[in-house]
C-alpha atoms as a PDB file:
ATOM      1  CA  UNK A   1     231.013 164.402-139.694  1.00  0.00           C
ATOM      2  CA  UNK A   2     233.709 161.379-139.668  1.00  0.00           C
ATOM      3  CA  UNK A   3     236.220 161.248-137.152  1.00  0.00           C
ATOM      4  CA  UNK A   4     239.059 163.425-138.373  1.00  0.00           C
ATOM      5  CA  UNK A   5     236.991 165.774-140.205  1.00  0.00           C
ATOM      6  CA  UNK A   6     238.673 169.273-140.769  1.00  0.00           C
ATOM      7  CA  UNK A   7     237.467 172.242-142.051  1.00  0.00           C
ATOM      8  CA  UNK A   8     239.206 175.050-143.621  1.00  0.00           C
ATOM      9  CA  UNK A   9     238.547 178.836-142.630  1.00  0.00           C
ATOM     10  CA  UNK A  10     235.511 179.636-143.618  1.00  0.00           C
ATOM     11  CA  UNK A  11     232.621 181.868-143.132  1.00  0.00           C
ATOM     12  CA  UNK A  12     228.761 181.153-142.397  1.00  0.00           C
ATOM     13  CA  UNK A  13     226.680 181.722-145.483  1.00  0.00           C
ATOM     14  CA  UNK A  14     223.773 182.855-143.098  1.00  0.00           C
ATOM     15  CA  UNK A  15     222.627 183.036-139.745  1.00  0.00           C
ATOM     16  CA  UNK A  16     222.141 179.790-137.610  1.00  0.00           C
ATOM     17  CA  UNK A  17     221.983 177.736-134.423  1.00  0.00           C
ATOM     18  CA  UNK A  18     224.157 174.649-134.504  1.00  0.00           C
ATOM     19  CA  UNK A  19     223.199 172.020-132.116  1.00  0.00           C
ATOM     20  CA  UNK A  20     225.347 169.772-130.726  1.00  0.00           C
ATOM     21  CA  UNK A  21     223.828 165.858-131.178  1.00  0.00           C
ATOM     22  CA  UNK A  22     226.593 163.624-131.126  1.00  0.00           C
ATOM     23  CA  UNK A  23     230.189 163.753-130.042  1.00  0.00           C
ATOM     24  CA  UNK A  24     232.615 166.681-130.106  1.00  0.00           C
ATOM     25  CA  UNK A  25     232.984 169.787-132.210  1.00  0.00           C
ATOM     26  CA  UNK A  26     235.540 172.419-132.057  1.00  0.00           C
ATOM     27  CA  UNK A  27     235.490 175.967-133.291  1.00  0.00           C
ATOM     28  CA  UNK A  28     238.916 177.602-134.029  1.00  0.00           C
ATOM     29  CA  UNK A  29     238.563 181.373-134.585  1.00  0.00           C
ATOM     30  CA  UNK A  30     241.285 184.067-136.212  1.00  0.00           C
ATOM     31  CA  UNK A  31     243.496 185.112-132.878  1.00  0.00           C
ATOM     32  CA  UNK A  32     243.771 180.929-132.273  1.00  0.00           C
ATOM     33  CA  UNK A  33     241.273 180.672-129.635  1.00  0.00           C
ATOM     34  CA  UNK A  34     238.814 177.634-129.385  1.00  0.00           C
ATOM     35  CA  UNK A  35     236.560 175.957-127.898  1.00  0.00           C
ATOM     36  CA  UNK A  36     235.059 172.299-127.902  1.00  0.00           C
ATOM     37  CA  UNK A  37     231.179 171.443-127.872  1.00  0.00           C
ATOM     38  CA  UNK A  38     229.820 168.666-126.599  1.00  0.00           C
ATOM     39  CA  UNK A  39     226.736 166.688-127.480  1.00  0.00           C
ATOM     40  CA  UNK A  40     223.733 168.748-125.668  1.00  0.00           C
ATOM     41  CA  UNK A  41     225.247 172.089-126.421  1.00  0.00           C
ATOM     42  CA  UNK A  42     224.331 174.496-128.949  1.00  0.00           C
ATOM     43  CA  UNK A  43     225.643 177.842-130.303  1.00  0.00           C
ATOM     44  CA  UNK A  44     224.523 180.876-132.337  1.00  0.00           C
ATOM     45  CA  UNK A  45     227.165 181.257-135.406  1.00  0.00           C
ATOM     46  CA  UNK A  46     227.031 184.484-136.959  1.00  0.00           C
ATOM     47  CA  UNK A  47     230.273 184.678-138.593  1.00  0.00           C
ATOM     48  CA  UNK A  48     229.164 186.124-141.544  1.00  0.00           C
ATOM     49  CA  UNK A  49     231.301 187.709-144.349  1.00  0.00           C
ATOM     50  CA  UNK A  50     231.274 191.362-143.912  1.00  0.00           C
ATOM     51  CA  UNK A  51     229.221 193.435-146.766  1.00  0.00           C
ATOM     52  CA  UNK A  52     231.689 194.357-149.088  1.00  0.00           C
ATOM     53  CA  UNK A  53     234.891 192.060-148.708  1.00  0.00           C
ATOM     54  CA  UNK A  54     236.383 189.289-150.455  1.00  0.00           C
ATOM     55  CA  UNK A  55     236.631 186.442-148.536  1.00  0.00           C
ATOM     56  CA  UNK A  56     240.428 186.013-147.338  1.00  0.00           C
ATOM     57  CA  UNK A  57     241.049 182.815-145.234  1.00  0.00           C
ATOM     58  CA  UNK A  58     243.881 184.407-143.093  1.00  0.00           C
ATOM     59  CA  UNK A  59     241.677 187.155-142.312  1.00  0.00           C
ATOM     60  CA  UNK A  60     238.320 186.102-142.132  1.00  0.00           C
ATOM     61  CA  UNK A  61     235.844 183.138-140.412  1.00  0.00           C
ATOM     62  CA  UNK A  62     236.208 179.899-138.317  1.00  0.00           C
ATOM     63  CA  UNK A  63     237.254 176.759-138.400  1.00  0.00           C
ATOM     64  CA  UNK A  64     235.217 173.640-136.805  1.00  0.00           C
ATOM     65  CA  UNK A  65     236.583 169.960-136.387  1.00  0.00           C
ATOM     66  CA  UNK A  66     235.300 167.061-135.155  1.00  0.00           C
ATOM     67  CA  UNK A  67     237.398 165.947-131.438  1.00  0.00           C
ATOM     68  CA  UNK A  68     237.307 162.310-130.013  1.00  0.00           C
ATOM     69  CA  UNK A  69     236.136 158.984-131.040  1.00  0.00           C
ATOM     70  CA  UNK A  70     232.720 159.517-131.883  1.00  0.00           C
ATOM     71  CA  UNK A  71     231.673 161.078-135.094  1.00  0.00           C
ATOM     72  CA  UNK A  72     230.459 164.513-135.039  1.00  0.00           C
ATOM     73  CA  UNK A  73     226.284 165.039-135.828  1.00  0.00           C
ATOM     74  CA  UNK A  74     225.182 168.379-136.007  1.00  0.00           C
ATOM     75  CA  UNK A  75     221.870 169.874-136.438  1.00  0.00           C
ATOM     76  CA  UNK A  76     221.860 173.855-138.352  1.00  0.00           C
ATOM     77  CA  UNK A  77     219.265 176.061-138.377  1.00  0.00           C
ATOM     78  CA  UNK A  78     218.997 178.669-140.300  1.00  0.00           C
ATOM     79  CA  UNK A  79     217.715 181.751-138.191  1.00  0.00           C
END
């Protein structure tokens, strides 16, 4: 991901570990908490759309951004 890259709220479509390759990531959840990931970290993302619901993006997901100078590279996989 470029530097500035911003995502919206959103929701993972599946399962996954996201690894952490290159530069800085943060993930923003619902109550305004975050964190920042550096390159040799990793996370499990499960924030999955619950059965049923329509996604609303004041209610529902994350969202990730890339921090610093450095772009952001990532590495998903699908668990």
């Amino acid at each position: 991901s470029p530097v500035g890259f911003r995502s919206q709220f959103h929701c993972s479509t599946t399962p996954q570990w996201v690894f952490i390759l290159g530069g800085e990531m943060e993930i923003g959840l619902q109550d305004g908490t975050s964190r920042v990931f550096t390159a040799d970290e990793h996370f499990y993302a499960a924030d999955l759309l619950p059965a049923g619901a329509t996604f609303d993006a004041s209610v529902h997901g994350h969202r990730s951004r890339q921090v610093g100078a450095k772009p952001l590279v990532t590495l998903f996989v699908r668990g």
